[in-house]
Protein backbone atom coordinates (compact mmCIF):
# COMPACT_ATOMS: atom_id res chain seq x y z
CA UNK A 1 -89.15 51.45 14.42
CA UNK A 2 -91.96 49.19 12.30
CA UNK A 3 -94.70 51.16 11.00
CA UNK A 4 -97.53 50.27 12.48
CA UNK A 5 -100.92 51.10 10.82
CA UNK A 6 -104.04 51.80 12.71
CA UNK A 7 -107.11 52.15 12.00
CA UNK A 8 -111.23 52.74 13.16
CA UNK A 9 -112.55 48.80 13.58
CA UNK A 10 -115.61 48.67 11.64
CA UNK A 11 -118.65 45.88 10.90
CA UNK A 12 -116.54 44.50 8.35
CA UNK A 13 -113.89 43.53 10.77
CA UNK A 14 -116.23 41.36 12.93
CA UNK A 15 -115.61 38.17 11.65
CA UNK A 16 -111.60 38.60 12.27
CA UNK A 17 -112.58 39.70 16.16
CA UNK A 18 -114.54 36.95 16.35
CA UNK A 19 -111.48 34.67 14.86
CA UNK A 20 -109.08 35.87 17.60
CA UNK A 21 -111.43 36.68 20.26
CA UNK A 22 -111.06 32.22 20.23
CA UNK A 23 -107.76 31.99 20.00
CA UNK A 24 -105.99 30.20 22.58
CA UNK A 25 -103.77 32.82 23.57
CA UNK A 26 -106.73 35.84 23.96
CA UNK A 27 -109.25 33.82 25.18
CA UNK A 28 -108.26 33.21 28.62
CA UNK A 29 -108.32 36.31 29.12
CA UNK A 30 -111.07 37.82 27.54
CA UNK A 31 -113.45 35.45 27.82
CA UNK A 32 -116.86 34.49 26.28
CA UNK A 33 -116.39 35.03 22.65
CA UNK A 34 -120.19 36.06 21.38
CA UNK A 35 -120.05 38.04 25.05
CA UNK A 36 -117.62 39.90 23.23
CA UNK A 37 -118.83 40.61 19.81
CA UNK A 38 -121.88 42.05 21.37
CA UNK A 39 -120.07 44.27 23.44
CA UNK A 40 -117.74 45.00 20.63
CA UNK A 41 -121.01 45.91 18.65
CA UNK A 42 -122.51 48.09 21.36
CA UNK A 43 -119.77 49.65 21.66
CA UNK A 44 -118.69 50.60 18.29
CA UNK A 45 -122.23 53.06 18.28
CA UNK A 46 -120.17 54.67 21.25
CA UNK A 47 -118.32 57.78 19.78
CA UNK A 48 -116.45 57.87 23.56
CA UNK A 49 -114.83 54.62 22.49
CA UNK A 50 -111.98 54.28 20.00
CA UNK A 51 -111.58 50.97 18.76
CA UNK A 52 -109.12 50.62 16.56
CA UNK A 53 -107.29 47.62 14.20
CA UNK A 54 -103.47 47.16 13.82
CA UNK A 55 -101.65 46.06 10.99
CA UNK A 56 -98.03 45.60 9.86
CA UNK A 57 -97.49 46.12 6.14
CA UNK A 58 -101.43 44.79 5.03
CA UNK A 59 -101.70 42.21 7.38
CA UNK A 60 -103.83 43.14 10.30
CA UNK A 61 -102.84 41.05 13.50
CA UNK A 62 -104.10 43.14 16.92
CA UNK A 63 -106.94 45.21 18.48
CA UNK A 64 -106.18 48.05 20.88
CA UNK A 65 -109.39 50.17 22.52
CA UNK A 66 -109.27 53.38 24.44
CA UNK A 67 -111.96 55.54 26.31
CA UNK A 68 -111.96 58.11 29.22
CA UNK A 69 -111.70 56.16 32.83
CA UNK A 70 -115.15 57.42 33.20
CA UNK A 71 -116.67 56.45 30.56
CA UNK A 72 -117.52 53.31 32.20
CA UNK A 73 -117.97 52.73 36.37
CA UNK A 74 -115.01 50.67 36.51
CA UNK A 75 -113.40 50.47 40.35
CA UNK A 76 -110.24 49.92 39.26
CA UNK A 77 -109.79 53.28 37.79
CA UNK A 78 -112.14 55.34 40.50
CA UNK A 79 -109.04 56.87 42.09
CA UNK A 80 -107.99 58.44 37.99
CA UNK A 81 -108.70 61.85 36.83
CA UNK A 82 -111.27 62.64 34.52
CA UNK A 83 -109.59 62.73 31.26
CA UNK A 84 -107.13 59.66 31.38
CA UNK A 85 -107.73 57.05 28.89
CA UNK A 86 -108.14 53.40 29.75
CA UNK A 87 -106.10 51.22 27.32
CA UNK A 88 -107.21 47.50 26.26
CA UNK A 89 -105.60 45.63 23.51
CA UNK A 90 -104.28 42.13 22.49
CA UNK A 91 -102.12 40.62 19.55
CA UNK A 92 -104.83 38.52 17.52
CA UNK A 93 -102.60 36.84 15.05
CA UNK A 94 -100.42 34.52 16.78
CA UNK A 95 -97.93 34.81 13.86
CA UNK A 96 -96.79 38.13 15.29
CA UNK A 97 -96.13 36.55 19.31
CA UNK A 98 -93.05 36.95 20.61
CA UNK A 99 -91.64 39.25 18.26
CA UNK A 100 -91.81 42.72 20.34
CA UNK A 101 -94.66 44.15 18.22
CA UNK A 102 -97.05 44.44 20.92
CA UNK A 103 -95.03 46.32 23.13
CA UNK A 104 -93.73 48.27 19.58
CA UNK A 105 -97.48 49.15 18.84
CA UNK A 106 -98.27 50.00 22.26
CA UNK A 107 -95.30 52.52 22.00
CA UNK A 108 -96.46 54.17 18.68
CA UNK A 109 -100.10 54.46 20.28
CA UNK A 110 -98.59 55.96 23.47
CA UNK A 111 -97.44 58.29 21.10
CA UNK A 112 -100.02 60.13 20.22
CA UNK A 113 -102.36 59.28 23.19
CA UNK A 114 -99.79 61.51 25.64
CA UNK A 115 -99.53 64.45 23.61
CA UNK A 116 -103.55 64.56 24.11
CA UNK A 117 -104.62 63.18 27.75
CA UNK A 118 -102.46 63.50 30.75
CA UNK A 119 -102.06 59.70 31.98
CA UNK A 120 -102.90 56.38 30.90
CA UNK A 121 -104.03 53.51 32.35
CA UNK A 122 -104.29 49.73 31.58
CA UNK A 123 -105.89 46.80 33.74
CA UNK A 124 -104.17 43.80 32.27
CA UNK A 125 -105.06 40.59 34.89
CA UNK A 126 -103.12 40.03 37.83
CA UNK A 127 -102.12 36.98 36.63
CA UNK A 128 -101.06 37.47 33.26
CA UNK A 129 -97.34 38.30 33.84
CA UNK A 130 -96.71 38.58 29.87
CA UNK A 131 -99.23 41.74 29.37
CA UNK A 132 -98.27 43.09 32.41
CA UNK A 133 -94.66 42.88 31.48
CA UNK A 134 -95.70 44.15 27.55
CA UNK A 135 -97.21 47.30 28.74
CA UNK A 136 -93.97 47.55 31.59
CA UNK A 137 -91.72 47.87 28.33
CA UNK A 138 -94.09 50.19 27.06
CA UNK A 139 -93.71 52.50 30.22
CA UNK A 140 -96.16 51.58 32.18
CA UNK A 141 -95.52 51.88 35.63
CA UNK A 142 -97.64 49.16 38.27
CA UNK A 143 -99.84 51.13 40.59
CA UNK A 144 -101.56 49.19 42.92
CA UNK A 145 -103.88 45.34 42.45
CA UNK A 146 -107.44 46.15 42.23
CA UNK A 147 -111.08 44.47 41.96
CA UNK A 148 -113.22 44.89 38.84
CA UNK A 149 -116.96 45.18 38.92
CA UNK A 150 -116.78 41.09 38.42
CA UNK A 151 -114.33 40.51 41.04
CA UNK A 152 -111.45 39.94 38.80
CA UNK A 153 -108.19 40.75 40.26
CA UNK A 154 -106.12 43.00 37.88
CA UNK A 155 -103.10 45.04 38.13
CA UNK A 156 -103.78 48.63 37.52
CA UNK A 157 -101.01 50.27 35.75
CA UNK A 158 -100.78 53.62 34.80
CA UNK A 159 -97.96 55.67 31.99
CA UNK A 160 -97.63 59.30 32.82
């Protein structure tokens, strides 16, 4: 297994967020770049948010974010206990696609997430077959297509 190294995203890392928030493979889907950062801002004054970095060797190349499912009103997790922890994340550097080390990242996270909250969940898009197929590898089990608050159709998965 790779050791992956993770740590708290800070102010300093804002400029690399901002670098692969416009890459070609993230942006699709995430979106808006500068919608982004100043979400990623807000939301780095949120202690109910971890946002973390990850890095192989010194070389960081991914983001990963966790909070509780109801941290946020998100309908796609209404029907989750209190205490499971929605997962985000994306591989930033595309050096590092197609290699395994998202799904090998995901795996060290899950980890340490399971010996603390019961289940997890993830919300990669409906359409995006590779995620969904990344966080399948990972455990992940598909548990039903849902709506967002934007309308976005995503596939809510959960790993328990």
């Amino acid at each position: 297994m790779r050791n992956y190294d993770f740590r708290p995203l800070t102010p300093d890392d804002l400029p690399l967020m901002q670098k692969w928030l416009a890459e070609p493979h993230v942006r699709p889907w995430w979106g808006d770049v500068e919608r982004n950062i100043a979400l990623i801002k807000q939301d780095m004054e949120n202690p109910a948010i971890i946002m973390q970095v990850i890095s192989l060797g010194a070389r960081p190349f991914a983001y990963l974010h966790h909070h509780d499912v109801r941290t946020f009103a998100m309908p796609q997790f209404g029907d989750l206990l209190s205490g499971t922890r929605a997962i985000k994340t994306f591989v930033g550097d595309s050096d590092f696609l197609g290699q395994g080390h998202a799904a090998g990242y995901l795996g060290a996270a899950l980890q340490g997430l399971r010996r603390l909250h019961p289940m997890l969940a993830a919300a990669p898009n409906a359409t995006d077959a590779r995620l969904i197929g990344i966080y399948a590898q990972a455990g992940f089990q598909k548990r039903r297509l849902a709506a967002t608050r934007d309308g976005q159709l995503v596939q809510v998965m959960t790993h328990h």
